[in-house]
Protein backbone atom coordinates (compact mmCIF):
# COMPACT_ATOMS: atom_id res chain seq x y z
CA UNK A 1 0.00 0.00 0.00
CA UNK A 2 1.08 3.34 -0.25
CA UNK A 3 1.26 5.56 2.87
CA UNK A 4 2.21 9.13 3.49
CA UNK A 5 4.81 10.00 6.76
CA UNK A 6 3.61 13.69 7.97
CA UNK A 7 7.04 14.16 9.55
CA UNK A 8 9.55 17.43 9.16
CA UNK A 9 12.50 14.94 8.07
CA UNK A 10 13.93 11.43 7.97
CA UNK A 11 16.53 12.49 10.23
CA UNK A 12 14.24 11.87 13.36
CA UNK A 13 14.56 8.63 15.04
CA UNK A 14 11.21 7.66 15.71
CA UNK A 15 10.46 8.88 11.35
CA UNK A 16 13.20 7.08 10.13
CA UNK A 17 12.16 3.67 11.82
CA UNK A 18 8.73 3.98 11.05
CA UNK A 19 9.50 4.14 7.35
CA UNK A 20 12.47 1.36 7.34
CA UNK A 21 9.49 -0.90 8.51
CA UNK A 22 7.12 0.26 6.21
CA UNK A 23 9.50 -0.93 3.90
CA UNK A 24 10.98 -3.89 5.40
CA UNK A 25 6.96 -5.02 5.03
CA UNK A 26 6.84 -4.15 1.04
CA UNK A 27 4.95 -1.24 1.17
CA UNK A 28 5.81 2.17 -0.65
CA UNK A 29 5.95 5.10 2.08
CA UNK A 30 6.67 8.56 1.33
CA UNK A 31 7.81 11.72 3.54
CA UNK A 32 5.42 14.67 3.45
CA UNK A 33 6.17 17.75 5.13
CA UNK A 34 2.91 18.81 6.92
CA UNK A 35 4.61 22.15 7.18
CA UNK A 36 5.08 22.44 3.63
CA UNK A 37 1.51 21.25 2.69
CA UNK A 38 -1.13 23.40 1.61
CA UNK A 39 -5.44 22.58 1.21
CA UNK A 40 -7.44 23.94 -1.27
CA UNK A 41 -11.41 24.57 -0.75
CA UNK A 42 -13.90 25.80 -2.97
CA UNK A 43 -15.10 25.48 -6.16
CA UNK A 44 -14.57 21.34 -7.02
CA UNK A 45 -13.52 18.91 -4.63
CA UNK A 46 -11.50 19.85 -1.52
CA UNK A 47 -7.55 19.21 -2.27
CA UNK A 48 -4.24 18.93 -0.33
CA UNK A 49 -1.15 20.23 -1.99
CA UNK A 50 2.52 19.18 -1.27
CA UNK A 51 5.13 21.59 -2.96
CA UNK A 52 2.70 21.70 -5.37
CA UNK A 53 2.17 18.34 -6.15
CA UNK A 54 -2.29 17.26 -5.67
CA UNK A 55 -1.57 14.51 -2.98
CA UNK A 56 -5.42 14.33 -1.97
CA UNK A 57 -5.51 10.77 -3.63
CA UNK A 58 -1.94 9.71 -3.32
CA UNK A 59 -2.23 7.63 -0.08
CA UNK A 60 -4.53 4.75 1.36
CA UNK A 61 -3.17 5.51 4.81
CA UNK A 62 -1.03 8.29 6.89
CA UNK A 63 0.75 8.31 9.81
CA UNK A 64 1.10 11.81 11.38
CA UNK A 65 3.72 12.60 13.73
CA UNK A 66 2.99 16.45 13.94
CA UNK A 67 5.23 18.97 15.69
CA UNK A 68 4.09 20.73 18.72
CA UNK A 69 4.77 23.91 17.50
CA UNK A 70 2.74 23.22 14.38
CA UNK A 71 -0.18 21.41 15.70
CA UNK A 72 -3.39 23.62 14.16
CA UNK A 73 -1.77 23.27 10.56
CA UNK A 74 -0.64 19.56 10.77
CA UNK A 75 -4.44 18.69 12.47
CA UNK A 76 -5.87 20.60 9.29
CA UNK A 77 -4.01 18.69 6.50
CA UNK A 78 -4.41 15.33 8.80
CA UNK A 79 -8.12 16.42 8.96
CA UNK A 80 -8.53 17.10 5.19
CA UNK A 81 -6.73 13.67 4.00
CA UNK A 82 -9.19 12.34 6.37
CA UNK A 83 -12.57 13.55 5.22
CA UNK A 84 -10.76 12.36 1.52
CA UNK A 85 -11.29 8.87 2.83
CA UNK A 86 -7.89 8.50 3.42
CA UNK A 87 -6.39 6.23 6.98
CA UNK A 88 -5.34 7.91 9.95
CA UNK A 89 -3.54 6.26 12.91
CA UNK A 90 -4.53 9.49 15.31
CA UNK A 91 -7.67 10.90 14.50
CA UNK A 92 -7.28 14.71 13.70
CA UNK A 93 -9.36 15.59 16.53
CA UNK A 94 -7.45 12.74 18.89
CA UNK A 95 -4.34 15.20 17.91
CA UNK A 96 -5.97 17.96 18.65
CA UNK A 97 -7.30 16.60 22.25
CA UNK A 98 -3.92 14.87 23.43
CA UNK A 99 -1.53 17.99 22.57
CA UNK A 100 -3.88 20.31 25.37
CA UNK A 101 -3.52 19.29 28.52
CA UNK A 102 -6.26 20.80 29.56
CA UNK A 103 -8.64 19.40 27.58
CA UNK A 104 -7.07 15.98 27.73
CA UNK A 105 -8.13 15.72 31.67
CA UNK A 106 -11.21 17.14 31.07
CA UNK A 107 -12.13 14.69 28.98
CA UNK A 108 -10.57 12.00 31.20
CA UNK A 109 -11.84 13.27 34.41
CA UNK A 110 -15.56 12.85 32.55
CA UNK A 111 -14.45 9.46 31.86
CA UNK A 112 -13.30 8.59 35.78
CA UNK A 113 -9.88 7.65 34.66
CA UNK A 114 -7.99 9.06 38.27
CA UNK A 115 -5.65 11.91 37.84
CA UNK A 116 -4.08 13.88 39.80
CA UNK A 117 -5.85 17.34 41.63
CA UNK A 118 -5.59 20.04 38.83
CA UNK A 119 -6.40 23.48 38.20
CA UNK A 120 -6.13 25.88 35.32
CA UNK A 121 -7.24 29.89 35.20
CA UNK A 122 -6.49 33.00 34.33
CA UNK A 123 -7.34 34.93 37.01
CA UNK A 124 -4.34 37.25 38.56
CA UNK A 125 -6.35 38.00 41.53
CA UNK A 126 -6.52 35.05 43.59
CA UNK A 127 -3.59 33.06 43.27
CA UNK A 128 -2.97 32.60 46.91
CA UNK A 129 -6.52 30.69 47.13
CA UNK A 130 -6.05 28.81 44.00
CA UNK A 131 -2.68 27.51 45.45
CA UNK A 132 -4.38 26.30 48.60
CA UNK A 133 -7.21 24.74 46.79
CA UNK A 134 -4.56 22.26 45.87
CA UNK A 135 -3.83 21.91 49.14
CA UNK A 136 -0.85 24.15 49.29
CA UNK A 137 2.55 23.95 48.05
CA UNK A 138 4.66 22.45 46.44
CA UNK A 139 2.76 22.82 43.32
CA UNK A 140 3.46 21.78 39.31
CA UNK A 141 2.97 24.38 36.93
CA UNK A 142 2.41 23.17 33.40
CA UNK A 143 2.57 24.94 29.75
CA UNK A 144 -0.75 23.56 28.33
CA UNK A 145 1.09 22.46 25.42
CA UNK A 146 4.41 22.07 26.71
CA UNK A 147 6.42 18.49 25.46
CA UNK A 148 9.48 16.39 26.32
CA UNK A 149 9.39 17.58 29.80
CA UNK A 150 9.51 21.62 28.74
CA UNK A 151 7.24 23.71 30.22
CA UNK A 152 7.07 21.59 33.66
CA UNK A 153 7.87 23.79 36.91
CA UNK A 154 8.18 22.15 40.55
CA UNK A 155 7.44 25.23 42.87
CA UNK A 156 7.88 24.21 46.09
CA UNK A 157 6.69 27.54 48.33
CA UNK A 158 3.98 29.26 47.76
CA UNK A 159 6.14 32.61 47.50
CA UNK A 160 7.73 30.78 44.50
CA UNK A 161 4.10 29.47 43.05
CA UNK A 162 2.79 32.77 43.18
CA UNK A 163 5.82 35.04 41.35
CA UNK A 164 5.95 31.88 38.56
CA UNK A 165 2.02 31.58 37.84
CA UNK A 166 1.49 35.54 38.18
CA UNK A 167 4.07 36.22 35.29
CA UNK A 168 2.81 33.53 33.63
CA UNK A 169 -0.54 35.20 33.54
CA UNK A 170 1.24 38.46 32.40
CA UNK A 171 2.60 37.04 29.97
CA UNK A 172 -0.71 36.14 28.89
CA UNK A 173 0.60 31.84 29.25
CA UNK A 174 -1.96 28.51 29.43
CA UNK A 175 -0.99 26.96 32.21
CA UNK A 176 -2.26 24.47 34.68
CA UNK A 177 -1.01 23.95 38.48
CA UNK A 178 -1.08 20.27 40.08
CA UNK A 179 -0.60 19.27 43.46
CA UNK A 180 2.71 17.58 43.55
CA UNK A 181 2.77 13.40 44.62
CA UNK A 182 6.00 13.34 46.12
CA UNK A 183 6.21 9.71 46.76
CA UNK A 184 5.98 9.30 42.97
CA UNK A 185 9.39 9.90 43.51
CA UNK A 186 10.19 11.04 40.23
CA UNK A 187 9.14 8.26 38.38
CA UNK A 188 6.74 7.77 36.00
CA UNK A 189 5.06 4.91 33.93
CA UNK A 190 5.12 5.31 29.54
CA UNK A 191 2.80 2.75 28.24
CA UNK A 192 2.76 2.60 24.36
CA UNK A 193 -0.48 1.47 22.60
CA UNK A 194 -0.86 0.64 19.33
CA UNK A 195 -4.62 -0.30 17.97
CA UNK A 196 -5.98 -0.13 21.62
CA UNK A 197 -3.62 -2.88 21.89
CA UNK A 198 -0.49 -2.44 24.65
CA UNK A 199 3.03 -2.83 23.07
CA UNK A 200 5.33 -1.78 25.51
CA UNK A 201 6.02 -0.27 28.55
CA UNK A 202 8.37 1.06 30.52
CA UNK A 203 9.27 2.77 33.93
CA UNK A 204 11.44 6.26 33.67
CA UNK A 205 13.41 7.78 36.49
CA UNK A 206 14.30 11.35 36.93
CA UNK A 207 18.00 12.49 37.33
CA UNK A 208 18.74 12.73 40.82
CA UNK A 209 18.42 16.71 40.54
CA UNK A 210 15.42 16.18 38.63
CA UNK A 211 11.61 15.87 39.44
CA UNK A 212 10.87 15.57 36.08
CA UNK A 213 11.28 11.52 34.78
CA UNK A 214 11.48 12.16 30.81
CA UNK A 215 14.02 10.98 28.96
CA UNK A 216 15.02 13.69 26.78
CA UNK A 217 15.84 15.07 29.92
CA UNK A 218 18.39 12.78 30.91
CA UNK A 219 15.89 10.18 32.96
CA UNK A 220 16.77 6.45 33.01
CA UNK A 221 14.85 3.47 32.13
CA UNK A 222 13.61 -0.29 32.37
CA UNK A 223 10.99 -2.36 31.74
CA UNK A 224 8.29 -2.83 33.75
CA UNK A 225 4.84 -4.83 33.13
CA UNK A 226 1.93 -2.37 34.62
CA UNK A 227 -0.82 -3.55 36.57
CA UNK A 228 -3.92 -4.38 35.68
CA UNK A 229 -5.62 -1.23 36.85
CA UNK A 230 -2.62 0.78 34.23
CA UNK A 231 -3.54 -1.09 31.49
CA UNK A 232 -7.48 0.10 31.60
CA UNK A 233 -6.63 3.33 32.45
CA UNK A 234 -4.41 3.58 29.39
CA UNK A 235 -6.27 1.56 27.04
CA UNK A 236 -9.59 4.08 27.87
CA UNK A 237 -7.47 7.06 28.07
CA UNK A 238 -6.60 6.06 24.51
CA UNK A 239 -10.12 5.50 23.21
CA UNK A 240 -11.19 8.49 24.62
CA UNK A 241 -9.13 10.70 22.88
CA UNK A 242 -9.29 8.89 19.65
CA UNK A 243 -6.00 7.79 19.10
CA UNK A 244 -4.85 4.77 17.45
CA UNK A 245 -0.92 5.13 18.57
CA UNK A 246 -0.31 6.88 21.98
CA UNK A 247 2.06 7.30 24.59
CA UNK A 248 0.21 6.93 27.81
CA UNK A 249 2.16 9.21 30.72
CA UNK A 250 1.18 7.46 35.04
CA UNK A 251 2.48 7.84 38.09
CA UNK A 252 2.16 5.68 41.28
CA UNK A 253 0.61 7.80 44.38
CA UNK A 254 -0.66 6.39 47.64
CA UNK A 255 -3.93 6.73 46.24
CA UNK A 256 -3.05 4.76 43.57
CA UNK A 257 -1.88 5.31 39.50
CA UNK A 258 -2.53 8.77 38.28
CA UNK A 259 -2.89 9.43 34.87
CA UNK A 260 -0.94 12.87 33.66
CA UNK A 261 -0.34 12.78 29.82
CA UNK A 262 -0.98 11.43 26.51
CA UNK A 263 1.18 11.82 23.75
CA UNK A 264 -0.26 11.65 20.38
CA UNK A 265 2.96 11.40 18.72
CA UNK A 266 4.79 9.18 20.90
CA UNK A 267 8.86 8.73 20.31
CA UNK A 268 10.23 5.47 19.38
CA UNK A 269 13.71 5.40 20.78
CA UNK A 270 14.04 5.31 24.38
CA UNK A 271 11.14 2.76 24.81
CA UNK A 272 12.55 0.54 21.48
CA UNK A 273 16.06 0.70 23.58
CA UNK A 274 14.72 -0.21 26.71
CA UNK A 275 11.79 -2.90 26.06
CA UNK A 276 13.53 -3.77 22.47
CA UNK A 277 9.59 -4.03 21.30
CA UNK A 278 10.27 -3.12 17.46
CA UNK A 279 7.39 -0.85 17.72
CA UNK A 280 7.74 0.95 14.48
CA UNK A 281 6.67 -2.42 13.00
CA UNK A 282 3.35 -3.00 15.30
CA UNK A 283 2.45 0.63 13.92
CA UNK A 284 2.75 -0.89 10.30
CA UNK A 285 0.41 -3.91 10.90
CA UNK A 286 -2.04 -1.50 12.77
CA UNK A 287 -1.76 -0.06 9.42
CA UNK A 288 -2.14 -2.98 7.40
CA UNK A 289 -5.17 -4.30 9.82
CA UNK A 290 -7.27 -1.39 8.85
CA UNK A 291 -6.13 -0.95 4.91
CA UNK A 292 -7.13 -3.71 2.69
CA UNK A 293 -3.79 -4.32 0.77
CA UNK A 294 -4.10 -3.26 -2.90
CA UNK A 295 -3.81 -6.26 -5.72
């Protein structure tokens, strides 16, 4: 079959893979630059240019892996290929949902998957109260659409809560604040599901001067098989959102696993490293499971 890569360049780790398997399995796969991809609407059908070239019918399937800092014009071109009949592995809308935070545990806290106590606002005025309606500090404060770790404060008195959300909220910033679980001891839980189907997982630890657990911020790993209660939470978190790949984000409190983040375009190469799951290949049968293969 023929499948587009929305990717920036083959140079990435998690692109590259994705398209040695796609080939390693006989299929044609091409890289298209969402960023350089334009839609056309009017008179005739709807089209979706790439450097020109009418790509609206060129694929039976895509697999988006869209930048954070281009999400509404990768969702668009992921959404227009879409309503052209053409395979998604992440819903444009799933996209959409998993790269706000906000929105994201909204839609999970409707769903009763546990996560931890959060608030978001944008109101100068009371910060003091807002603080203690988490139950005081230490607090996180999150970019809504922060990634990799970026964008994640630990502010651990409230002096230091208040002068980092109140600039934030001069500077006009989405954030949210979270009460901090301390005994997750900066540690967290990446489960990777393909097709509402678990692939991997893994457990990441922060650097010792380091609350936050992500890799790209120099966190270690191992493999880890989650419970039960992990596994629904991520398989539902995933459904919910309407993702067919995802990178499911937990922690372990005293209250139990607390679901913090989804990640709609989920890397490949610290989880292939430490589970060595060739998951670039389970994204390829997902593919091939929902395209009929061409004679």
């Amino acid at each position: 079959m023929d499948i587009g890569l929305l990717s920036v360049s083959m140079n990435v780790y998690s692109t590259k893979r994705i398209a040695d398997e796609a080939e390693n399995r006989g299929h044609y796969i091409e890289l298209i630059d969402h960023t350089k991809c334009s839609v056309k609407l009017g008179s005739g059908k709807p089209k979706v240019y790439y450097l020109n070239e009418d790509i609206t019918n060129a694929f039976d399937a895509i697999i988006p892996r869209i930048g954070a800092k281009v999400t509404k014009h990768g969702v668009a071109i992921v959404k227009q290929l879409e309503m052209n009949g053409v395979f998604s592995t992440a819903h444009s809308i799933g996209i959409t949902r998993a790269r706000n935070k906000v929105r994201t545990l909204q839609i999970l806290s409707r769903k009763h998957i546990p996560i931890p106590e959060t608030l978001f606002s944008i109101n100068p005025d009371d910060i003091e109260e807002q603080i203690e309606l988490l139950g005081g500090p230490p607090v996180i404060i999150k970019l809504q659409e922060g990634t990799q770790g970026l964008g994640v404060i630990l502010a651990e008195s409230k002096k230091s809560a208040k002068s980092i959300i109140d600039t934030f909220y001069k500077m006009d910033t989405s954030i949210l604040i979270q009460k901090f679980i301390e005994e997750s001891n900066g540690e967290d839980i990446r489960i990777f599901v393909v097709g509402q189907k678990i692939v991997a997982s893994m457990k990441r630890s922060s650097d010792v001067e380091d609350f936050r657990s992500n890799v790209h911020r120099g966190g270690s790993t191992e493999t880890i098989v989650p419970t039960p209660k992990e596994q629904h939470m991520a398989l539902g978190a995933t459904k919910h959102l309407g993702l067919g790949v995802a990178g499911v984000d937990i922690i372990r409190s005293r209250k139990g696993p607390l679901l913090i983040e989804v990640n709609a375009s989920p890397g490949l190469q610290g989880i292939e490293a430490a589970t060595g799951v060739n998951i670039a290949k389970e994204i390829i049968l997902f593919v091939e499971k929902n395209v009929p293969r061409k004679r």
